[in-house]
Protein backbone atom coordinates (compact mmCIF):
# COMPACT_ATOMS: atom_id res chain seq x y z
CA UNK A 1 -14.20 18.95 1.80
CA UNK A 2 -15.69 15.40 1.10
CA UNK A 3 -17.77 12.84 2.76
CA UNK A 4 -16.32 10.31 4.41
CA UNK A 5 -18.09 6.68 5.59
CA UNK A 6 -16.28 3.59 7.51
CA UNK A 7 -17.45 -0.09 6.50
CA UNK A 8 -19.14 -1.52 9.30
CA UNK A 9 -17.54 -4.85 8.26
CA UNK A 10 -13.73 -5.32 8.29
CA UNK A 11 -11.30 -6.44 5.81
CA UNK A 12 -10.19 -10.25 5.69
CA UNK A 13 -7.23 -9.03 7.57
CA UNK A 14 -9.59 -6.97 10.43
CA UNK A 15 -9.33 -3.41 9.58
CA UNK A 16 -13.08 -1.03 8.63
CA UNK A 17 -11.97 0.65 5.19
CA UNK A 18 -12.51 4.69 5.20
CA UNK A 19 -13.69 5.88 1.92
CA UNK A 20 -14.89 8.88 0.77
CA UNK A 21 -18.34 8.95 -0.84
CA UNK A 22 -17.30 9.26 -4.18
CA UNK A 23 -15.38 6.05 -4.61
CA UNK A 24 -16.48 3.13 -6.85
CA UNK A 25 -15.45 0.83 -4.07
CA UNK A 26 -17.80 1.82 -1.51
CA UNK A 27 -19.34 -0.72 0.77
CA UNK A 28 -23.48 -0.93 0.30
CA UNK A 29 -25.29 1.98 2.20
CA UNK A 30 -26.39 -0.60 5.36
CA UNK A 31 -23.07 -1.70 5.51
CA UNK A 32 -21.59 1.68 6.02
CA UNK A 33 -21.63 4.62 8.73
CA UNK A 34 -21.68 8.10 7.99
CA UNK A 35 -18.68 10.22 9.48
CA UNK A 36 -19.23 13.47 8.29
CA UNK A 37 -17.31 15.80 6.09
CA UNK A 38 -13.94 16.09 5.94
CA UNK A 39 -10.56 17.62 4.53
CA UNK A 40 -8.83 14.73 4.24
CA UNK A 41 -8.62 10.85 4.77
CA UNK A 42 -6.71 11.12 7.57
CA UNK A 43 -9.12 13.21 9.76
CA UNK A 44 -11.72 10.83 8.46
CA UNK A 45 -9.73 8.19 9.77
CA UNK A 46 -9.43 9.66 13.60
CA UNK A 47 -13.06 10.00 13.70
CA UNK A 48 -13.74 6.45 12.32
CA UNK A 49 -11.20 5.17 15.31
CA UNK A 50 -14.52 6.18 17.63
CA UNK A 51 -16.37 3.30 16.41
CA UNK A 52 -13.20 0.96 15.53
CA UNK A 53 -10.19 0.34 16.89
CA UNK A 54 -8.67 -0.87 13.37
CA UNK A 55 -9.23 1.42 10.37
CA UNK A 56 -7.07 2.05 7.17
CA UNK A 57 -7.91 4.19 4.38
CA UNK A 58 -9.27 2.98 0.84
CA UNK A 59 -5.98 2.14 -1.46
CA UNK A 60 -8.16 4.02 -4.03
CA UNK A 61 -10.00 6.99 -2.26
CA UNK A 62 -8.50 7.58 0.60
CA UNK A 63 -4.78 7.20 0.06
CA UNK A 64 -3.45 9.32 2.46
CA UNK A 65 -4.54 7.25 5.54
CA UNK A 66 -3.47 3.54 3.77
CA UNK A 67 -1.26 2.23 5.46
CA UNK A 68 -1.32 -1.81 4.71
């Protein structure tokens, strides 16, 4: 299991990133929300959908739930 965050700020091209706490991309701490722990991205994802409507996965991190 990992931890999992959603930026609070969307991409250019309006979707909140997931990433998972490890990754060297991660947005700055008060620009992210917590999500809990996770198996994977993609159940990271579905619980990030509770605070946004458009979420995708890190390209880097969280590969299984990129989809653009």
């Amino acid at each position: 299991m990992a931890r999992y965050y959603v930026n609070r700020n969307s991409q250019l091209t309006g979707e909140h990133e997931v990433h998972k706490g490890t990754c060297h991309r991660m947005p700055k701490l008060q620009n992210r929300i917590y999500l809990g722990d996770f198996l994977d991205a993609k159940e990271a994802a579905r619980e990030a959908r509770r605070y946004f409507d458009n979420v995708d996965g890190c390209y880097y991190c969280a590969s299984e739930a990129h989809k653009k």
